[in-house]
C-alpha atoms as a PDB file:
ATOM      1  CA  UNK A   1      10.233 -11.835   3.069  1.00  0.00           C
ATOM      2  CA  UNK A   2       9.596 -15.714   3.488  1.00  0.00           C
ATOM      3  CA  UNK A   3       6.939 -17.568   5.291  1.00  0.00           C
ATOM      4  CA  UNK A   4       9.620 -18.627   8.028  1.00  0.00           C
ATOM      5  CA  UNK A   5      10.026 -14.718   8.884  1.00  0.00           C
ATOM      6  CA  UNK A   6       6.745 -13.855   8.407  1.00  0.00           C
ATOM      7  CA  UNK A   7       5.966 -16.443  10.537  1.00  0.00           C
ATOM      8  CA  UNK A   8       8.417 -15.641  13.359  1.00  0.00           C
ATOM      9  CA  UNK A   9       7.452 -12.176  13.310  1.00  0.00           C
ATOM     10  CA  UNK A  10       3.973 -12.270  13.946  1.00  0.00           C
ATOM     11  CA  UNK A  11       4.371 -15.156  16.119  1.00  0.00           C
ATOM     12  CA  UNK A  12       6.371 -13.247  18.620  1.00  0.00           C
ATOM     13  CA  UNK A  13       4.115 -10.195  18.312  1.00  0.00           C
ATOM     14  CA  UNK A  14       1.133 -12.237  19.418  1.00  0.00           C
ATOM     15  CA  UNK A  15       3.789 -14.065  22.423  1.00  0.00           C
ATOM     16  CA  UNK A  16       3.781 -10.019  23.276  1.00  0.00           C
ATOM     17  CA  UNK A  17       0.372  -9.641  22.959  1.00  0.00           C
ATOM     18  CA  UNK A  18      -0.342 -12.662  24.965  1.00  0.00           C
ATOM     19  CA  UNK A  19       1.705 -11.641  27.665  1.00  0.00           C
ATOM     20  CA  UNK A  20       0.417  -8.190  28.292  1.00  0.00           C
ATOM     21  CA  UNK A  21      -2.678  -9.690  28.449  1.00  0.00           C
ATOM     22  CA  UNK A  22      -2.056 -12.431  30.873  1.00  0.00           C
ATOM     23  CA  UNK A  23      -0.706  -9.875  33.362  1.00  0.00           C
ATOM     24  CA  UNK A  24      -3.168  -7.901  33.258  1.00  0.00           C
ATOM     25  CA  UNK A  25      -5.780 -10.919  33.847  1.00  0.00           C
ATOM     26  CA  UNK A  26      -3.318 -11.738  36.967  1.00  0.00           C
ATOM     27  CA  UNK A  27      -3.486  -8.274  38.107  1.00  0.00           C
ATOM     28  CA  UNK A  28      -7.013  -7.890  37.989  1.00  0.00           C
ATOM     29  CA  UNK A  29      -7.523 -11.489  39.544  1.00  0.00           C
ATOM     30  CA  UNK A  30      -5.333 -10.515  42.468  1.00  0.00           C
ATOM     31  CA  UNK A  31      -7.772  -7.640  42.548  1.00  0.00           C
ATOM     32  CA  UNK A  32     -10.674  -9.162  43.001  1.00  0.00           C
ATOM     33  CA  UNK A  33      -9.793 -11.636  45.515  1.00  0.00           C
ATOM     34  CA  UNK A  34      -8.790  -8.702  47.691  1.00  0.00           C
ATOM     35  CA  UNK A  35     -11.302  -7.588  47.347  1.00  0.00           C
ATOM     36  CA  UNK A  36     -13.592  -9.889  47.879  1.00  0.00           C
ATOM     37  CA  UNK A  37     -11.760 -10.590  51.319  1.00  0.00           C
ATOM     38  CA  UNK A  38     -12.105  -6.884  52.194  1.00  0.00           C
ATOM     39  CA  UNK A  39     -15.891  -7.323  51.555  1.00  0.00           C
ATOM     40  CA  UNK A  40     -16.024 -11.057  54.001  1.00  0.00           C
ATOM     41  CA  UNK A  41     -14.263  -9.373  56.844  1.00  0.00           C
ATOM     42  CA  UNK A  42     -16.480  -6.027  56.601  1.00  0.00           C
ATOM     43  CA  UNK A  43     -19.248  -8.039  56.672  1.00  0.00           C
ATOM     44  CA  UNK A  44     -17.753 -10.399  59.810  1.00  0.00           C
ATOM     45  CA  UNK A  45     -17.325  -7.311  61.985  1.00  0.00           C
ATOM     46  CA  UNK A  46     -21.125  -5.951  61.063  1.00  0.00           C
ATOM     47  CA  UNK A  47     -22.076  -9.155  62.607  1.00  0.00           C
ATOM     48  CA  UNK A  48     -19.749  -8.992  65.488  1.00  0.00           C
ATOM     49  CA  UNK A  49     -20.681  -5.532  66.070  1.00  0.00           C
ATOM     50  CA  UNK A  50     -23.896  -6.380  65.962  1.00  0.00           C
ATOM     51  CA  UNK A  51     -24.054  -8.978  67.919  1.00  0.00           C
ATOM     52  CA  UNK A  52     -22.448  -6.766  70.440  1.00  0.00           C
ATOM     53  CA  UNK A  53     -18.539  -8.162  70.243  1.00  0.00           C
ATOM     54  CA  UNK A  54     -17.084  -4.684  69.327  1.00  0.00           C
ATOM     55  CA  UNK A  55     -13.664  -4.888  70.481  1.00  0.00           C
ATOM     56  CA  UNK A  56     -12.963  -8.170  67.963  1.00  0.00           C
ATOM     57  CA  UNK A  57     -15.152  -6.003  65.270  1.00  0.00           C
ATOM     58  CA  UNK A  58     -12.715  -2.932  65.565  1.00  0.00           C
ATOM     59  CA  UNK A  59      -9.468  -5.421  65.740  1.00  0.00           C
ATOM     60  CA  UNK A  60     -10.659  -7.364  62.447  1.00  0.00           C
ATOM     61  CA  UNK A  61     -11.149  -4.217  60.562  1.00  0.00           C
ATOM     62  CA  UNK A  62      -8.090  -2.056  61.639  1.00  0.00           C
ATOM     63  CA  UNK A  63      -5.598  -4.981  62.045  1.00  0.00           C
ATOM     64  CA  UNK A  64      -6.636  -7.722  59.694  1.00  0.00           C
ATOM     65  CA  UNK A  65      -3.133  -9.272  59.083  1.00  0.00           C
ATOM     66  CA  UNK A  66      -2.678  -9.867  63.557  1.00  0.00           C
ATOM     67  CA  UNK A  67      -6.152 -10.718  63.507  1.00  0.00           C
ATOM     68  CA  UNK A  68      -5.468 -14.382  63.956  1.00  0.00           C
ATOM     69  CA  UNK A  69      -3.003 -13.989  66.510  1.00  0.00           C
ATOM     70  CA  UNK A  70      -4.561 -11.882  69.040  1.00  0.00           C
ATOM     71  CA  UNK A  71      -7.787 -13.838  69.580  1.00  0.00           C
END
């Protein structure tokens, strides 16, 4: 075996490695935004709730996505 297959073999082993691992760190990103998010709006609709605004509590919490729209 030469150096120029040795070379191109572990090279694309670690391009394999590397690329498992980068979806997995995009996976887990796209995780925690969401949620994070879920956490911000539970926490928006305690405060609307509490503050006594209970239909726009209930509509952010079942129907996040129309959210926006409706009010």
């Amino acid at each position: 075996m030469t150096t120029l297959q040795l070379t191109n073999t572990t090279w694309n082993y670690t391009c394999k490695i590397c690329s498992v691992l980068r979806k997995a760190l995009a996976v887990a990103f796209v995780g925690l935004i969401a949620f994070g998010e879920s956490a911000g709006r539970a926490r928006a609709a305690s405060e609307l709730s509490r503050q006594g605004f209970h239909k726009e509590a209930k509509a952010l919490m079942t129907l996040p996505l129309e959210y926006g729209k409706n009010v």
